[in-house]
C-alpha atoms as a PDB file:
ATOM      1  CA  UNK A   1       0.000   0.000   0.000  1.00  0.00           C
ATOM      2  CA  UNK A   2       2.536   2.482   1.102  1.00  0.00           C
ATOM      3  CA  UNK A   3       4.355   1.136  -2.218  1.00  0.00           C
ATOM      4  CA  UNK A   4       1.392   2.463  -4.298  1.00  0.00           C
ATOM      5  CA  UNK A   5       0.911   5.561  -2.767  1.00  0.00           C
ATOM      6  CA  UNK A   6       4.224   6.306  -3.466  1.00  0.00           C
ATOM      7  CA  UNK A   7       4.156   5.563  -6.955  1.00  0.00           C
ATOM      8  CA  UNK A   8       0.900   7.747  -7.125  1.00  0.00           C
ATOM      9  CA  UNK A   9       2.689  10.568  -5.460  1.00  0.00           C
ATOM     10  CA  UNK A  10       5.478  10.577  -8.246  1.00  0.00           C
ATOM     11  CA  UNK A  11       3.059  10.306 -11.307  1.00  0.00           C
ATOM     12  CA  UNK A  12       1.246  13.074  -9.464  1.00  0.00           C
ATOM     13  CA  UNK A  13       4.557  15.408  -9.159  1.00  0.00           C
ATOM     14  CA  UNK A  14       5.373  14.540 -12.645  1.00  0.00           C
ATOM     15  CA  UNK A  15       2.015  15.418 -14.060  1.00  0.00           C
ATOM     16  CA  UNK A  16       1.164  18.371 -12.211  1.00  0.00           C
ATOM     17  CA  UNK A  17       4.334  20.482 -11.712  1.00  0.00           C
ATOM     18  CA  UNK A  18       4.650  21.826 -15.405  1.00  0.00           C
ATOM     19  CA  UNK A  19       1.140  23.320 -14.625  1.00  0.00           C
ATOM     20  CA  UNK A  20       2.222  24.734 -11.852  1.00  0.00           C
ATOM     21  CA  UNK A  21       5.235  26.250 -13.120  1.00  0.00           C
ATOM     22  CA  UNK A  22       2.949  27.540 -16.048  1.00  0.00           C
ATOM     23  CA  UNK A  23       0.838  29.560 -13.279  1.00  0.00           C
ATOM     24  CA  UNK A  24       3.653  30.642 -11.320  1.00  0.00           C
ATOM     25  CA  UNK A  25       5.118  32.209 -14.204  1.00  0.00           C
ATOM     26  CA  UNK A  26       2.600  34.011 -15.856  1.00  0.00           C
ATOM     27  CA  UNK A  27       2.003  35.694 -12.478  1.00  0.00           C
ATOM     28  CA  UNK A  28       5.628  36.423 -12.048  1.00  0.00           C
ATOM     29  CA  UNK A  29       7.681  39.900 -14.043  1.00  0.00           C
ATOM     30  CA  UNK A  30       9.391  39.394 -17.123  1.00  0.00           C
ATOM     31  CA  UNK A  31      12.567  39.931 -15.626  1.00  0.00           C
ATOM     32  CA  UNK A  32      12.175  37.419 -12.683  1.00  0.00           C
ATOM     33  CA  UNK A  33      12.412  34.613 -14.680  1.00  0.00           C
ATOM     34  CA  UNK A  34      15.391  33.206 -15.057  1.00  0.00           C
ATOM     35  CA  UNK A  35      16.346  34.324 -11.879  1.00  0.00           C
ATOM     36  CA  UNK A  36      19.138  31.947 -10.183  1.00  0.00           C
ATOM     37  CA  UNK A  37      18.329  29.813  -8.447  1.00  0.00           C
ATOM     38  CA  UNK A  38      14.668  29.381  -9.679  1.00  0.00           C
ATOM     39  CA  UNK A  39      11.489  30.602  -7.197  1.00  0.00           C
ATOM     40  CA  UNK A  40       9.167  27.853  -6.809  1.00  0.00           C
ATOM     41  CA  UNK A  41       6.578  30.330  -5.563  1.00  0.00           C
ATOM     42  CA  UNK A  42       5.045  33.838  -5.848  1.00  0.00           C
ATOM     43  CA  UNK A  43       8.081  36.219  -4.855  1.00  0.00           C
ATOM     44  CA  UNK A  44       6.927  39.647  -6.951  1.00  0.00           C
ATOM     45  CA  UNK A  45       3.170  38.895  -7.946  1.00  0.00           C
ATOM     46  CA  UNK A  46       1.887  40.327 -10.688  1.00  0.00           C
ATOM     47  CA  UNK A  47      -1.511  40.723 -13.360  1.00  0.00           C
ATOM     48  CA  UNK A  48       0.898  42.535 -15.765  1.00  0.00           C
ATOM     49  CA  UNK A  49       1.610  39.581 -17.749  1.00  0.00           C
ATOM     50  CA  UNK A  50      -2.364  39.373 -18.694  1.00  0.00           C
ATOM     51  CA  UNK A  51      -2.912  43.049 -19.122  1.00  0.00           C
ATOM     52  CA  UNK A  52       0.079  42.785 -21.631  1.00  0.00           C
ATOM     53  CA  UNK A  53      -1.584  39.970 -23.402  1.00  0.00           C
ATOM     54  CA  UNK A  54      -4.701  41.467 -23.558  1.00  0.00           C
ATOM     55  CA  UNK A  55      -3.297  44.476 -25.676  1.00  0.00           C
ATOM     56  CA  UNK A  56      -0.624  42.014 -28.016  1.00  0.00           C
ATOM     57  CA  UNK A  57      -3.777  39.993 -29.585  1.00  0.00           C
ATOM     58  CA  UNK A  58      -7.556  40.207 -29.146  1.00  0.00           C
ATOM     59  CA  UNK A  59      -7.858  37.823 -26.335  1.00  0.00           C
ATOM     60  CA  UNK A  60     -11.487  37.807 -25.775  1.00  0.00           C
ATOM     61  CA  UNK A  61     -12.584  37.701 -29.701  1.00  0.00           C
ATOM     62  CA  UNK A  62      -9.737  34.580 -29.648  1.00  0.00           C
ATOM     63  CA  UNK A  63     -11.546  33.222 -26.496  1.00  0.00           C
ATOM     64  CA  UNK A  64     -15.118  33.579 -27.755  1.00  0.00           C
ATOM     65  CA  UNK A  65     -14.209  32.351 -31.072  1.00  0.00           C
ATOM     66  CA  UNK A  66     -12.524  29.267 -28.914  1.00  0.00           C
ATOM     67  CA  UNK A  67     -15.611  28.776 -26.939  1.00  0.00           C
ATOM     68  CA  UNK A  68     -18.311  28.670 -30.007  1.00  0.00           C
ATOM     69  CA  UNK A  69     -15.911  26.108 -31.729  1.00  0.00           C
ATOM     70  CA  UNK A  70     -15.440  23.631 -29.074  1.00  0.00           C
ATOM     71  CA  UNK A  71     -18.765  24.046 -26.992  1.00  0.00           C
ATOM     72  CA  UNK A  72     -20.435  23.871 -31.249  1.00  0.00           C
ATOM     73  CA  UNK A  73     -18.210  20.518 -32.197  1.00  0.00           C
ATOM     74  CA  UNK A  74     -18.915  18.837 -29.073  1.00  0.00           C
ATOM     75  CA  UNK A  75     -22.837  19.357 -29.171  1.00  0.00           C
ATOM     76  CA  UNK A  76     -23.158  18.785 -32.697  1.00  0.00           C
ATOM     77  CA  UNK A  77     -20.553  15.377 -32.321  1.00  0.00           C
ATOM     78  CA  UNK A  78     -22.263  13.615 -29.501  1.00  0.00           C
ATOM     79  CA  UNK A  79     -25.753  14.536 -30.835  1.00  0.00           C
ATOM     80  CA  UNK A  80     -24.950  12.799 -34.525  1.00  0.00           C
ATOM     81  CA  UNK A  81     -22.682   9.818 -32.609  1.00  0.00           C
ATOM     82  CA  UNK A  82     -25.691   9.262 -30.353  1.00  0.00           C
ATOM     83  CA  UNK A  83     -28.315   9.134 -33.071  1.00  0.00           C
ATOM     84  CA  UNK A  84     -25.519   6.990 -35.682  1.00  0.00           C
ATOM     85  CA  UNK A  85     -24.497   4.502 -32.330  1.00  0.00           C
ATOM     86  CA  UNK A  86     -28.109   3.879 -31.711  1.00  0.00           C
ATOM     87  CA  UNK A  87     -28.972   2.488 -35.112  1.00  0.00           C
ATOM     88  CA  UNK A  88     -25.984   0.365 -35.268  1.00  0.00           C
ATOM     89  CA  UNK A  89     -26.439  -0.963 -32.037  1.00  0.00           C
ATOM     90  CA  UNK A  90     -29.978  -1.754 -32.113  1.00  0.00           C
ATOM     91  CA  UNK A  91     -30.862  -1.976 -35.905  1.00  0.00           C
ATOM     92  CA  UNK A  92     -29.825  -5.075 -38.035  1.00  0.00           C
ATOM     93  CA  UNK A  93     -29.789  -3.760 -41.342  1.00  0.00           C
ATOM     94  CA  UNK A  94     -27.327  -4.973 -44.375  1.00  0.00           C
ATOM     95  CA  UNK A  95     -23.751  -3.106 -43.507  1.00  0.00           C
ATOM     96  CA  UNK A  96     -24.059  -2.446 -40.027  1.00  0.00           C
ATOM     97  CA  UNK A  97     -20.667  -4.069 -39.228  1.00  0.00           C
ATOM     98  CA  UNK A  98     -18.773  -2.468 -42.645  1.00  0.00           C
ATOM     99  CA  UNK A  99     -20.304   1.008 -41.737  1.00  0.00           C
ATOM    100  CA  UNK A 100     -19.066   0.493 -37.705  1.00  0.00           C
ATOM    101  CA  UNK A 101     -15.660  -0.744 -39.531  1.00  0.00           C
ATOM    102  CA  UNK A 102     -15.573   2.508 -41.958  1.00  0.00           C
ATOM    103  CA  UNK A 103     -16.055   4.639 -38.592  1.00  0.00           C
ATOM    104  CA  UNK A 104     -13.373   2.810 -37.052  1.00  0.00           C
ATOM    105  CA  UNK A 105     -10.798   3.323 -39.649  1.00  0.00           C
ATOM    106  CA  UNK A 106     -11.473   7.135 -40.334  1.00  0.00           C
ATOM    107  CA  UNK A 107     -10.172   7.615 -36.827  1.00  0.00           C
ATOM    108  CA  UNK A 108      -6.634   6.168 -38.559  1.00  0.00           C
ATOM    109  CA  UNK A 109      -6.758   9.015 -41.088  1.00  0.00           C
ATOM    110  CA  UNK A 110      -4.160  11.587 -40.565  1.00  0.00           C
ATOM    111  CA  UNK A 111      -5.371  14.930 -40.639  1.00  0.00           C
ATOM    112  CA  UNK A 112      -2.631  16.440 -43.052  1.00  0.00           C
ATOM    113  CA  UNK A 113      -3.754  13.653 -45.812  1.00  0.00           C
ATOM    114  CA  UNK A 114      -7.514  15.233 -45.878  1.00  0.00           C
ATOM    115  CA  UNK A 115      -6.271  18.638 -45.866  1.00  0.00           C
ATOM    116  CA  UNK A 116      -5.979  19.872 -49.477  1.00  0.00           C
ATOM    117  CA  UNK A 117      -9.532  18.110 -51.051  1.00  0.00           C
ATOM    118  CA  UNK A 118     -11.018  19.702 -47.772  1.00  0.00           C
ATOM    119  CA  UNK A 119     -10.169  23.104 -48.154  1.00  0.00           C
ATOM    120  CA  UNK A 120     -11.288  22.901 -51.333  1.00  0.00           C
ATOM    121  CA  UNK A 121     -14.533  21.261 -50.605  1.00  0.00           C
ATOM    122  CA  UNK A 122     -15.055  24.109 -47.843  1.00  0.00           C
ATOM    123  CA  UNK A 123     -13.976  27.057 -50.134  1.00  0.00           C
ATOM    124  CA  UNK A 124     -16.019  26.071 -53.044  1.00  0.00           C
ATOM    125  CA  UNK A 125     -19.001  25.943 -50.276  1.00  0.00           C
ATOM    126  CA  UNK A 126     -18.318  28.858 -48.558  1.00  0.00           C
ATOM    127  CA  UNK A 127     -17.512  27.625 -45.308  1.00  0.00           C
ATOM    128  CA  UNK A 128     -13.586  28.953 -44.803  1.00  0.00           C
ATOM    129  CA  UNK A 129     -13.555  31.706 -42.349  1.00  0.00           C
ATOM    130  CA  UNK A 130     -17.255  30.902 -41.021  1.00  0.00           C
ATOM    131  CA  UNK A 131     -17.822  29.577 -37.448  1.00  0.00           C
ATOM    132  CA  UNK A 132     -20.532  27.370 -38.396  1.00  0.00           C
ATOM    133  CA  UNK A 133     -17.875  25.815 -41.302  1.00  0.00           C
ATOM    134  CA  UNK A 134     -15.183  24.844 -38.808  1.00  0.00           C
ATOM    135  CA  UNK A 135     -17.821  23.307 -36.179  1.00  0.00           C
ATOM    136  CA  UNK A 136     -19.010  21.293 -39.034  1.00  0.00           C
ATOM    137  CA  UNK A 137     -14.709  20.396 -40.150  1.00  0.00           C
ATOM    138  CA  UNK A 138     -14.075  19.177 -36.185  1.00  0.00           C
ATOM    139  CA  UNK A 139     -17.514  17.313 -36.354  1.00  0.00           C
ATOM    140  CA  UNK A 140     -16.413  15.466 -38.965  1.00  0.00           C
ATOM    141  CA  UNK A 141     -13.391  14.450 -36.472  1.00  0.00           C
ATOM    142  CA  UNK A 142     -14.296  13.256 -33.510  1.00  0.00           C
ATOM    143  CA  UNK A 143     -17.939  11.681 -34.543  1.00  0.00           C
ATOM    144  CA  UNK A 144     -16.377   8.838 -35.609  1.00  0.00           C
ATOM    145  CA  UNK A 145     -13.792   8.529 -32.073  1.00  0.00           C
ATOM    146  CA  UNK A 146     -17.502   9.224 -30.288  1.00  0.00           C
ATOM    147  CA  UNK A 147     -19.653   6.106 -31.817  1.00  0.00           C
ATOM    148  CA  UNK A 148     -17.050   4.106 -31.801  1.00  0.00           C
ATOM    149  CA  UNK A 149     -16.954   4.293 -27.791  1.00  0.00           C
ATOM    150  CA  UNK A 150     -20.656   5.072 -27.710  1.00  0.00           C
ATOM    151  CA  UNK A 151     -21.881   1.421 -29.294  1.00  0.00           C
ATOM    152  CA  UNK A 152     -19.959  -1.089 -27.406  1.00  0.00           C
ATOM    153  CA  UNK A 153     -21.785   0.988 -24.382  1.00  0.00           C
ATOM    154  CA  UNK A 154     -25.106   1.145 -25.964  1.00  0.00           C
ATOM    155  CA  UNK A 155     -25.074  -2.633 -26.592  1.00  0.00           C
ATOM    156  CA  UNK A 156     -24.554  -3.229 -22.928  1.00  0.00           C
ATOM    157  CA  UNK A 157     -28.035  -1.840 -22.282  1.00  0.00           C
ATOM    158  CA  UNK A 158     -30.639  -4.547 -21.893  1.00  0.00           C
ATOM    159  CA  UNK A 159     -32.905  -4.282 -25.370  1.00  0.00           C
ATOM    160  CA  UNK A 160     -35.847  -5.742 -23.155  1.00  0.00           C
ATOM    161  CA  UNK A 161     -36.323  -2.257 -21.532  1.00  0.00           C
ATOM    162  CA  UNK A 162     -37.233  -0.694 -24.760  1.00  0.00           C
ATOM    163  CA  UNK A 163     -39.038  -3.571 -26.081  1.00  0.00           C
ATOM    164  CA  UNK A 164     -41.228  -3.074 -23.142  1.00  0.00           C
ATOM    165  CA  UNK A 165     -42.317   0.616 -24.145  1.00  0.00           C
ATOM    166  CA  UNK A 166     -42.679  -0.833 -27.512  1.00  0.00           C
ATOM    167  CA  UNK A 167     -45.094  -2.718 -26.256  1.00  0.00           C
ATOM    168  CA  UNK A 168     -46.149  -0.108 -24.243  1.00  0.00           C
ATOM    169  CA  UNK A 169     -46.639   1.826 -27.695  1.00  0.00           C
ATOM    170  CA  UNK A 170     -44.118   3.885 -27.652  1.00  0.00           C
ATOM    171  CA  UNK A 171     -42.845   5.580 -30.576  1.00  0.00           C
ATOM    172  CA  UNK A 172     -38.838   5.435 -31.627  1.00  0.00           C
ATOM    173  CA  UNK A 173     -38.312   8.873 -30.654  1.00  0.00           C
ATOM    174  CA  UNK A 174     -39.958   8.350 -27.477  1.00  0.00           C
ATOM    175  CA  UNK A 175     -37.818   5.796 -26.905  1.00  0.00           C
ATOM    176  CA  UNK A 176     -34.915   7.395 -27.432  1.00  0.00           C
ATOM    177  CA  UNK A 177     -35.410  10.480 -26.032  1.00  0.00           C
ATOM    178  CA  UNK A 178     -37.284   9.199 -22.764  1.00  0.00           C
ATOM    179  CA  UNK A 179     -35.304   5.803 -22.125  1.00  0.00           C
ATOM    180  CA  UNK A 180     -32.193   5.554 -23.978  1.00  0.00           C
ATOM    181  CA  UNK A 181     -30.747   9.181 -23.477  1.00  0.00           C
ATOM    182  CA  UNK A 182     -31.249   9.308 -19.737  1.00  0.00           C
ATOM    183  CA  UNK A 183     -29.523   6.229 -19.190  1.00  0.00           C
ATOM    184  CA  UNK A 184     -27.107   7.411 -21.919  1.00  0.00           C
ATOM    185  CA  UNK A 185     -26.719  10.640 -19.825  1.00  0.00           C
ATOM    186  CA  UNK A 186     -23.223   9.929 -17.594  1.00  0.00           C
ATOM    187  CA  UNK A 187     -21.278   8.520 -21.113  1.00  0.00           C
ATOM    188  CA  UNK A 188     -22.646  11.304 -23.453  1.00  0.00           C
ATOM    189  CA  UNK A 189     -21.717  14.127 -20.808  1.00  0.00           C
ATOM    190  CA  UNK A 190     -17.884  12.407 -20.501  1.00  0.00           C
ATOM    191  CA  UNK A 191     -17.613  12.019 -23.837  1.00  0.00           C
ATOM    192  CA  UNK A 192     -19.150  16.005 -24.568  1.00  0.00           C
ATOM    193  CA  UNK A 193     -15.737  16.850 -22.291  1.00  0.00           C
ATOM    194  CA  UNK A 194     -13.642  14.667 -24.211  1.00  0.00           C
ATOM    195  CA  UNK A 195     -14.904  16.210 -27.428  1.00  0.00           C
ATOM    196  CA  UNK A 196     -14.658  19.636 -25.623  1.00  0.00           C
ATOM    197  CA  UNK A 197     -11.085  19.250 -24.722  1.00  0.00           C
ATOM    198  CA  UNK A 198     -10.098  17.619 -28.360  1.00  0.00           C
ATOM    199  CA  UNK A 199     -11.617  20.650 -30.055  1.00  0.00           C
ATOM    200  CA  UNK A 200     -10.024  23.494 -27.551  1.00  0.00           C
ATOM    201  CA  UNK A 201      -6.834  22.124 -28.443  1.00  0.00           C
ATOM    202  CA  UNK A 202      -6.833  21.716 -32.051  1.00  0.00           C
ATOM    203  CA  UNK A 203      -4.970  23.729 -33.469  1.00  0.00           C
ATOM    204  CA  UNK A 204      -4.168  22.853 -37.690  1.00  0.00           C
ATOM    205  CA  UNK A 205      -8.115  23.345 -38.758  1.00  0.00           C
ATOM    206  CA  UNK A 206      -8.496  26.817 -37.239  1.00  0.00           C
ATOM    207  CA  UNK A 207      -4.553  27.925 -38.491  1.00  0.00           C
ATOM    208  CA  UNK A 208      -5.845  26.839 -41.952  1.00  0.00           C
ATOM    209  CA  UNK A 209      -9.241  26.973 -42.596  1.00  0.00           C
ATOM    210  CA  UNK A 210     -10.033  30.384 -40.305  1.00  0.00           C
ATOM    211  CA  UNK A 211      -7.505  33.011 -40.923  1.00  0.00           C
ATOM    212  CA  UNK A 212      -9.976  35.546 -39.500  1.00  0.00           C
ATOM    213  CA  UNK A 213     -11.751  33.977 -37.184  1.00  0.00           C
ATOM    214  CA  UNK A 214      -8.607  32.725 -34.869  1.00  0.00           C
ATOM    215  CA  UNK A 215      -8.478  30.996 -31.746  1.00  0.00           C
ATOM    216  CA  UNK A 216      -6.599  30.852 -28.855  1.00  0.00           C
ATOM    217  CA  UNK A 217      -4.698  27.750 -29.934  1.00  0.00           C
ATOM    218  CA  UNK A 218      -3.951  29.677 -32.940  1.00  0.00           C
ATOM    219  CA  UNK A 219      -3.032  32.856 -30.854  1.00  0.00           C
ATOM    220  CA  UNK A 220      -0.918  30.422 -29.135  1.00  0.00           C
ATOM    221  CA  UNK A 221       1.393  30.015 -31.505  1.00  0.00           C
ATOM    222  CA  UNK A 222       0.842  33.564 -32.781  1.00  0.00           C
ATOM    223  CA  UNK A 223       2.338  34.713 -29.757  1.00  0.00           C
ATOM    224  CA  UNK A 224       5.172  31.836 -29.845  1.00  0.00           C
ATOM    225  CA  UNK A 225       6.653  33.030 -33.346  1.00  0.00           C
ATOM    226  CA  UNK A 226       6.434  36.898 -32.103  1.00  0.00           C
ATOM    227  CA  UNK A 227       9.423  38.910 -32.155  1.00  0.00           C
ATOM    228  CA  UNK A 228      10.892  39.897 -28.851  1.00  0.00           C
ATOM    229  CA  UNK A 229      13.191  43.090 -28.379  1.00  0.00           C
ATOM    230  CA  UNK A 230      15.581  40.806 -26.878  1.00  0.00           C
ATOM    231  CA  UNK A 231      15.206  37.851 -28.919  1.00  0.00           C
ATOM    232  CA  UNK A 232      14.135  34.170 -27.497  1.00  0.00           C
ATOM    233  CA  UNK A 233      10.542  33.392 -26.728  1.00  0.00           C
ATOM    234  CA  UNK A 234       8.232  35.666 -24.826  1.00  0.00           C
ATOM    235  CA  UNK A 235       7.515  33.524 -21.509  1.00  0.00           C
ATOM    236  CA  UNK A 236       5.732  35.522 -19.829  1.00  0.00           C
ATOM    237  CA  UNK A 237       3.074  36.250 -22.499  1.00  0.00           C
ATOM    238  CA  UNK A 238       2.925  32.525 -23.539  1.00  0.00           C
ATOM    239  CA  UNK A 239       2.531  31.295 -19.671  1.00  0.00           C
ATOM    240  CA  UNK A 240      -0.172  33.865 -19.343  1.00  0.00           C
ATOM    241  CA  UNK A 241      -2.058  32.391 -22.277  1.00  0.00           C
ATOM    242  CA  UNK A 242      -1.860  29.215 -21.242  1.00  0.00           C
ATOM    243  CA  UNK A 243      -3.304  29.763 -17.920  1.00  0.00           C
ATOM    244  CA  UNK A 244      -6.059  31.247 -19.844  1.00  0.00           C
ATOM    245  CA  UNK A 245      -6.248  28.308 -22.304  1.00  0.00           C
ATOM    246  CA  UNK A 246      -6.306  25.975 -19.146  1.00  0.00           C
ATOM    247  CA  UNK A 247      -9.142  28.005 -17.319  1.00  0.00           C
ATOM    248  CA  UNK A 248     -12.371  27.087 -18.919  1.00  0.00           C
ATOM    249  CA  UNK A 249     -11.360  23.274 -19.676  1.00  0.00           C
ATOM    250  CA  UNK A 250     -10.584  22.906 -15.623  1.00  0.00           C
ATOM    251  CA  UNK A 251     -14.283  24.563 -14.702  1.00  0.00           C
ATOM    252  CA  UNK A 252     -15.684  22.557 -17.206  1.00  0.00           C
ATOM    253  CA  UNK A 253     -14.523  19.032 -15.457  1.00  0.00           C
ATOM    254  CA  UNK A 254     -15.174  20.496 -12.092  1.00  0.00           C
ATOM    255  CA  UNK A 255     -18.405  20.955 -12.978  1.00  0.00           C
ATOM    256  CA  UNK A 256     -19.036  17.939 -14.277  1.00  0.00           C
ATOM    257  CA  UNK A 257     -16.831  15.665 -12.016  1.00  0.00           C
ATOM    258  CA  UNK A 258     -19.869  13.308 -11.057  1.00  0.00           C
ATOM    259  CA  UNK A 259     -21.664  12.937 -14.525  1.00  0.00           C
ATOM    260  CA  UNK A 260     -17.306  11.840 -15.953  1.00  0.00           C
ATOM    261  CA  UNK A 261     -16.748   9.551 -12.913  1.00  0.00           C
ATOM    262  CA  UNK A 262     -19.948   7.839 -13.567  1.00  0.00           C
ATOM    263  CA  UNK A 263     -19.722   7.417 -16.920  1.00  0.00           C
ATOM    264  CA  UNK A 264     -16.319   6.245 -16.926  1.00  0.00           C
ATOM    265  CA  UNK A 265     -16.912   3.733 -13.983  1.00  0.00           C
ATOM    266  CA  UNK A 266     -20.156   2.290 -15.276  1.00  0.00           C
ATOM    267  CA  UNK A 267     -19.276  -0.488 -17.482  1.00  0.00           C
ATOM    268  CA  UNK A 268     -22.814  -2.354 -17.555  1.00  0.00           C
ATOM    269  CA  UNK A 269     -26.326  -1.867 -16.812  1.00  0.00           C
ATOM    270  CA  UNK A 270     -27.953  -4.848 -14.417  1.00  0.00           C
ATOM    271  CA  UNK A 271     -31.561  -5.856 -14.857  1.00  0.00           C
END
């Protein structure tokens, strides 16, 4: 036991400490550091790291743009992979398995192969530089990632429950909406974070396929490839944006906690 809890200790130090050196340093002055030796805590505190940020790009259109994208690709993903799961979980029709199989591949696809007959799918419709066109590109993404953990789950539900409201009279959308999706619920809200997360950091559909409408991942590296008056990288800036990148993703979980432990700890439902 005490073997363990060591073990848990040091993943735990290892995984946490370059946050909190990111958070430590966007609150500490420029010229503080590379002090020697290195402060592990708050010595001159400081917002002027943010305010600084706030005037070299425009944070909060970057952050609202970042919020529409992921909050849109997640809602749109898990609705279409709960709808697509559903009928290849509980409907036998003719290439059920080959369509489940074409999902599962299409996660294999590298991004940069699709690139080029994309953007040119998306400019001829008028979708580069749109909000609506890159929720519909990241959609495209992750749908396939979302029913292909979404049917093995769905199949682990006991058919006889819907058979009875069948019975009953129930209607398919009744069904779904009143008996499948509440005991869908935990899984669809952990895999709406997962989604969430995936689409907050991407980064190579908004660099190419929004040059206007940029988000933070984008202002990211924006920031990264910014000349400095004395050369290198500017720290201080980049720490400060990645508190802010880190923000909404950790109140997001937090608020969520229950609905992502349950739906990552229920493997089966028991009549």
């Amino acid at each position: 036991m005490a073997r363990s809890r060591g073990v848990l200790a040091a993943f735990l130090f290892v995984v946490l400490l370059p946050f909190y050196w990111i958070v430590i340093s966007s609150f500490t002055p420029k010229t503080e550091l590379f002090t020697t030796p290195p402060r592990y805590w708050f010595h001159n505190f400081t917002l002027e790291n943010y305010r600084v940020l706030a005037d070299s790009i425009p944070l909060f259109e970057y952050l609202g743009n970042s919020l529409i994208f992921a909050l849109g690709s997640s809602a749109v993903s898990v609705a279409v992979a709960f709808l697509a799961s559903y009928a290849l979980a509980r409907m036998n029709f003719r290439g059920a398995n080959l369509v489940f199989a074409a999902f599962v591949v299409s996660i294999a696809l590298p991004q940069i192969g699709t690139l080029v007959p994309l953007f040119e799918l998306f400019k001829n419709l008028k979708l580069i530089n749109t909000h609506h066109g890159l929720i519909i590109l990241m959609s495209s993404l992750i749908t396939p990632f979302t029913v292909w953990i979404l049917v093995p789950f769905l199949r682990q539900i006991p058919f006889e429950i819907e058979e009875a409201a069948i019975v009953d009279g129930a209607r398919l959308h009744q069904v779904l909406w009143q008996i499948v999706l509440p005991m869908m619920r935990p899984a669809l809200a952990t895999l709406f974070i997962i989604n969430f997360i995936i689409s907050w950091n991407e980064l190579l559909y908004p660099l190419v396929f929004a040059q206007r409408e940029r988000t933070l991942s984008v202002g990211l590296v924006q920031l990264a490839v910014q000349p400095t008056a004395g050369g290198g990288r500017p720290w201080d800036l980049l720490s400060a944006m990645s508190v802010t990148m880190i923000i909404p993703v950790l109140l997001l979980v937090l608020l969520f906690q229950r609905l992502i432990v349950a739906g990552l700890t229920r493997g089966a439902l028991k009549g």
